[in-house]
C-alpha atoms as a PDB file:
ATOM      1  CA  UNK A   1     -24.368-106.675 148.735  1.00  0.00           C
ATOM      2  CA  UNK A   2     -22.736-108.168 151.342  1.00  0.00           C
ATOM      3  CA  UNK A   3     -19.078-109.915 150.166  1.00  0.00           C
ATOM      4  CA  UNK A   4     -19.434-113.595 149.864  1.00  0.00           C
ATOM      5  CA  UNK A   5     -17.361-116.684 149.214  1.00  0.00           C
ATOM      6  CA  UNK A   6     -17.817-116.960 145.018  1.00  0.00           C
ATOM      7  CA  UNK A   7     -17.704-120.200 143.204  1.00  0.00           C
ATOM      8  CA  UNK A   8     -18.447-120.488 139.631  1.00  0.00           C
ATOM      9  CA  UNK A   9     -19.086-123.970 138.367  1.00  0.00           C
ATOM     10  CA  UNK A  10     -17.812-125.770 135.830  1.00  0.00           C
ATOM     11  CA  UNK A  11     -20.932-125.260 134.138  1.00  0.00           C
ATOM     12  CA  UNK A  12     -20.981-121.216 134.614  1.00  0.00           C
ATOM     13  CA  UNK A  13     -23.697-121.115 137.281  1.00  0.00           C
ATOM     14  CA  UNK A  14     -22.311-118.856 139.956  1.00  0.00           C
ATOM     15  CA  UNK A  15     -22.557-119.875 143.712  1.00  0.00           C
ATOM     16  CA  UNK A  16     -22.416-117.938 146.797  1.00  0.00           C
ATOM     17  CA  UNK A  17     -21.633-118.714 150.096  1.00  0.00           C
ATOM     18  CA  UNK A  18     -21.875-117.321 153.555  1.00  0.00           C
ATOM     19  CA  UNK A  19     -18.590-117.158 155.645  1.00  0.00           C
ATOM     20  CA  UNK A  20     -19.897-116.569 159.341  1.00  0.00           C
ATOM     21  CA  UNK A  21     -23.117-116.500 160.968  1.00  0.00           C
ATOM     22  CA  UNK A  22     -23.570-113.279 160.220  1.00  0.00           C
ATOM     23  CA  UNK A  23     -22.761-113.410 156.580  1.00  0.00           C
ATOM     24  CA  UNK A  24     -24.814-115.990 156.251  1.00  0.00           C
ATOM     25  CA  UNK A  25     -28.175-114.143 157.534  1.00  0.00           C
ATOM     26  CA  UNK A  26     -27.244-111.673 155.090  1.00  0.00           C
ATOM     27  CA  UNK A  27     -26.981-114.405 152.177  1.00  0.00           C
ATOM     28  CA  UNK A  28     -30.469-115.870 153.084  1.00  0.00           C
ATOM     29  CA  UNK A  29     -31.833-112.188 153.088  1.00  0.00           C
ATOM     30  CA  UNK A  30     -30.606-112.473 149.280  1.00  0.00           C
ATOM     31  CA  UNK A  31     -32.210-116.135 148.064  1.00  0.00           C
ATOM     32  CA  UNK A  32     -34.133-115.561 145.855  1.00  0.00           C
ATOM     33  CA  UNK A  33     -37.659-117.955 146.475  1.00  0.00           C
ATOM     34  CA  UNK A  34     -36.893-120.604 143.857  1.00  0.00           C
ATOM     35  CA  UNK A  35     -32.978-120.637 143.895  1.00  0.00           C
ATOM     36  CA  UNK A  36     -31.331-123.526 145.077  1.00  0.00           C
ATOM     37  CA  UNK A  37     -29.486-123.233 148.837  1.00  0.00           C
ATOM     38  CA  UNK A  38     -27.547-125.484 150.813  1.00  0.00           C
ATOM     39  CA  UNK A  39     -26.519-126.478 154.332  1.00  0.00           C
ATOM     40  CA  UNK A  40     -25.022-130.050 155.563  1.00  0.00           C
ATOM     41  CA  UNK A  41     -27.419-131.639 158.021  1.00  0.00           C
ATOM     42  CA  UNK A  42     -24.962-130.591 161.102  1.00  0.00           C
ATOM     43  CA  UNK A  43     -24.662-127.287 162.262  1.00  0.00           C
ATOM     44  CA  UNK A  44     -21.683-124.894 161.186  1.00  0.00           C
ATOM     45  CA  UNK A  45     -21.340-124.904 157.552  1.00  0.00           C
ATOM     46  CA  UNK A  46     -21.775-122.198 154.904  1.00  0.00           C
ATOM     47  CA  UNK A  47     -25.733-121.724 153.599  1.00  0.00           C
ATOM     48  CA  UNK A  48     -24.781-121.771 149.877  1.00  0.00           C
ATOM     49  CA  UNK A  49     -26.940-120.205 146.944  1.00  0.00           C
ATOM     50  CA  UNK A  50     -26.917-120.935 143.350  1.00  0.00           C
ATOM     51  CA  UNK A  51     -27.902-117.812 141.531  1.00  0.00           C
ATOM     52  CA  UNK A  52     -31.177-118.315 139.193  1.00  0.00           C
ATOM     53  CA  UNK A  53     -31.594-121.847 137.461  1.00  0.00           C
ATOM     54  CA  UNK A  54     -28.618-124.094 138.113  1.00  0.00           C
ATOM     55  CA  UNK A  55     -26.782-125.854 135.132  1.00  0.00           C
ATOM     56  CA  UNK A  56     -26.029-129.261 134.840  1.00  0.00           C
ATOM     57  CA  UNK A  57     -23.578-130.756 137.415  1.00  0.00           C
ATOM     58  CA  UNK A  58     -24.380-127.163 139.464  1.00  0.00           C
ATOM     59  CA  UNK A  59     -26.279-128.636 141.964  1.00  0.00           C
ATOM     60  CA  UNK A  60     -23.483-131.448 142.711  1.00  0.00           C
ATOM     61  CA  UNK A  61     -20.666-128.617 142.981  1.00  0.00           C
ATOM     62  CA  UNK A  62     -22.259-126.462 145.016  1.00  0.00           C
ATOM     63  CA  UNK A  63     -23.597-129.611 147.514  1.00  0.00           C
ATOM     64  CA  UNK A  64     -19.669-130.460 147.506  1.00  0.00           C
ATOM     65  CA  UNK A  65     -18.607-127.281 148.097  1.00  0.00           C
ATOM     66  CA  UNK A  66     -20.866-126.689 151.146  1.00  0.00           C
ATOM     67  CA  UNK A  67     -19.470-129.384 152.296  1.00  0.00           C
ATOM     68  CA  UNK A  68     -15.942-128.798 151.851  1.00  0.00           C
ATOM     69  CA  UNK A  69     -16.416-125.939 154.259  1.00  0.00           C
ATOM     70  CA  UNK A  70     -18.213-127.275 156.512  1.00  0.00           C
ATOM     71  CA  UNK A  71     -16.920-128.366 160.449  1.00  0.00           C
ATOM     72  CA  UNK A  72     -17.884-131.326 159.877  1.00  0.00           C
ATOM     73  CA  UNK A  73     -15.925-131.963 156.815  1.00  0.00           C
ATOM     74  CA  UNK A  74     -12.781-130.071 159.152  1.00  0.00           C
ATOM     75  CA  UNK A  75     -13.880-132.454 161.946  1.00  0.00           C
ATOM     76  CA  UNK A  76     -14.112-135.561 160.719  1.00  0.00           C
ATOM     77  CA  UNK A  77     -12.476-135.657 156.941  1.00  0.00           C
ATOM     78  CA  UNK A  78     -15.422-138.188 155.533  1.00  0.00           C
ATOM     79  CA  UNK A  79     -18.391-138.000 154.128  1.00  0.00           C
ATOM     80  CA  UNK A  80     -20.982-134.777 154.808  1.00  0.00           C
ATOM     81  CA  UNK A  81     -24.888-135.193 154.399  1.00  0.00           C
ATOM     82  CA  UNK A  82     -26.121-131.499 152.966  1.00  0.00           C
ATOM     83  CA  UNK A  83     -29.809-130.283 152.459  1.00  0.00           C
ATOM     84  CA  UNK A  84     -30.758-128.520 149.605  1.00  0.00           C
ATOM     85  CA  UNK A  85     -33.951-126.542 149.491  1.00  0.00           C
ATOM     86  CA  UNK A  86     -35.278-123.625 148.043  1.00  0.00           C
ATOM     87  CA  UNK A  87     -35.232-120.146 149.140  1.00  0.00           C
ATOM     88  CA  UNK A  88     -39.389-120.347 149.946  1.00  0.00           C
ATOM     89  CA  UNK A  89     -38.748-122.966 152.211  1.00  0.00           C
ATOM     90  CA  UNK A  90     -36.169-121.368 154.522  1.00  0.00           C
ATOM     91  CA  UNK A  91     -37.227-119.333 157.942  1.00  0.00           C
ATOM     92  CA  UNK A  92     -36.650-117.200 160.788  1.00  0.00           C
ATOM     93  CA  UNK A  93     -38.182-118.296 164.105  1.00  0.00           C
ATOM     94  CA  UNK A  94     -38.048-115.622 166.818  1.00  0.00           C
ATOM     95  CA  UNK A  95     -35.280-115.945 169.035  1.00  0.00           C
ATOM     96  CA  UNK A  96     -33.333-117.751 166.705  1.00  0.00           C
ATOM     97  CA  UNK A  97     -29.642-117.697 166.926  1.00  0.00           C
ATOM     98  CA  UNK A  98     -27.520-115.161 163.903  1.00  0.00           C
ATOM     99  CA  UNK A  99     -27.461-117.443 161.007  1.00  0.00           C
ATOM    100  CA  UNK A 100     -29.454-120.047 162.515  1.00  0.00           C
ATOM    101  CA  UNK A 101     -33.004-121.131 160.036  1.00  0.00           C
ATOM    102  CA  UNK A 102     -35.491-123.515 159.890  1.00  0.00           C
ATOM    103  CA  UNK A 103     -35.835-125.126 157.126  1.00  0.00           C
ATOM    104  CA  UNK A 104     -39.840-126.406 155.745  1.00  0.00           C
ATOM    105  CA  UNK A 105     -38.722-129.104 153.243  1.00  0.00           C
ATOM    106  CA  UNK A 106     -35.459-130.288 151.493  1.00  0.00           C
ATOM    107  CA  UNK A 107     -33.934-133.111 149.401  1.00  0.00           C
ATOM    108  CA  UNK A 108     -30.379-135.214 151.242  1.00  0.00           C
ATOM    109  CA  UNK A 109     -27.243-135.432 149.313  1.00  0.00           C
ATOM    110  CA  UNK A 110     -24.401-137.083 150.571  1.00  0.00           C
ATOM    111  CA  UNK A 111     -21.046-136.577 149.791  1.00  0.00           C
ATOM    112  CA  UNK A 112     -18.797-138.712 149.825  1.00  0.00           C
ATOM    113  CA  UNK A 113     -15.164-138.351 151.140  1.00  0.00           C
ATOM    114  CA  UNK A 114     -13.327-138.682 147.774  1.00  0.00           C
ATOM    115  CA  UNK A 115     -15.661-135.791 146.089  1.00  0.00           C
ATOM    116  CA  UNK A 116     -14.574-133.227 148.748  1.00  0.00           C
ATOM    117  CA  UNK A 117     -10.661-134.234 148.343  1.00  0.00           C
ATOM    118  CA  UNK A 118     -11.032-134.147 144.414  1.00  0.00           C
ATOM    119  CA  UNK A 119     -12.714-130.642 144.684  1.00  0.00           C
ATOM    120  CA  UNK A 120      -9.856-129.126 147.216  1.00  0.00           C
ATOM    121  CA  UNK A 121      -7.178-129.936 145.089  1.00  0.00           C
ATOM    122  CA  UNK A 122      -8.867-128.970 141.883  1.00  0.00           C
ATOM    123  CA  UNK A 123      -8.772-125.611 144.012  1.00  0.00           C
ATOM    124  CA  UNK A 124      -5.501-125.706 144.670  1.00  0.00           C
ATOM    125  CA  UNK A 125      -4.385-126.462 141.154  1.00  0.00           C
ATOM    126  CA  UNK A 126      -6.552-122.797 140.173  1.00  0.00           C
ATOM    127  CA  UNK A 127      -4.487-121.361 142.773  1.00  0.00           C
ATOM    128  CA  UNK A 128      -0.927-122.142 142.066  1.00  0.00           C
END
């Protein structure tokens, strides 16, 4: 399998996330059809996947952390709307772009400004 951005949530459910275009045709390819993925509502961001049934507060972290890296968090530091869908609902038109999918049906989340900050320096405190 391709190498991924990992996340594990506070919870224990383990996310995945795409780093480039490419990586993230080759995270879609992986979705399982009733996992959870992610993508904000403007273009570059990471698709992110929850592996098998998220835990409680999952689906929050891994919406935030889509977000996080996102260029429109890096664009405009405030809030991010993301979709999240299930793997069944995401497609490949022809002629699409690398790592560019349709997407049937999905649910908005948006978050907010302060969620993003708290969650980047929670990472940094992991790091030092």
């Amino acid at each position: 399998m391709a190498k991924f951005r990992e996340y594990t949530t506070s919870c224990g459910s383990l996310i995945y996330a795409g780093k480039d275009a490419k990586n993230n045709e080759e995270l879609i390819t992986q979705v399982n059809p009733d996992e959870e993925v992610f993508h904000t509502a403007e273009v570059g961001s990471p698709f992110v996947n929850i592996k098998e049934k998220p835990k409680k507060n999952s689906i929050k972290e891994a919406a935030i952390f889509c977000a996080a890296y996102s260029k429109d968090w890096k664009k405009n530091k405030d809030n991010v709307v993301v979709h999240r869908f299930k793997g069944k609902d995401v497609y490949k038109e022809k002629n699409m772009k690398l790592g560019t999918f349709r997407v049937k049906r999905y649910s908005i989340i948006e978050i907010k400004k302060k969620e993003i900050l708290n969650f980047l320096e929670g990472l940094k405190k992991c790091q030092s």
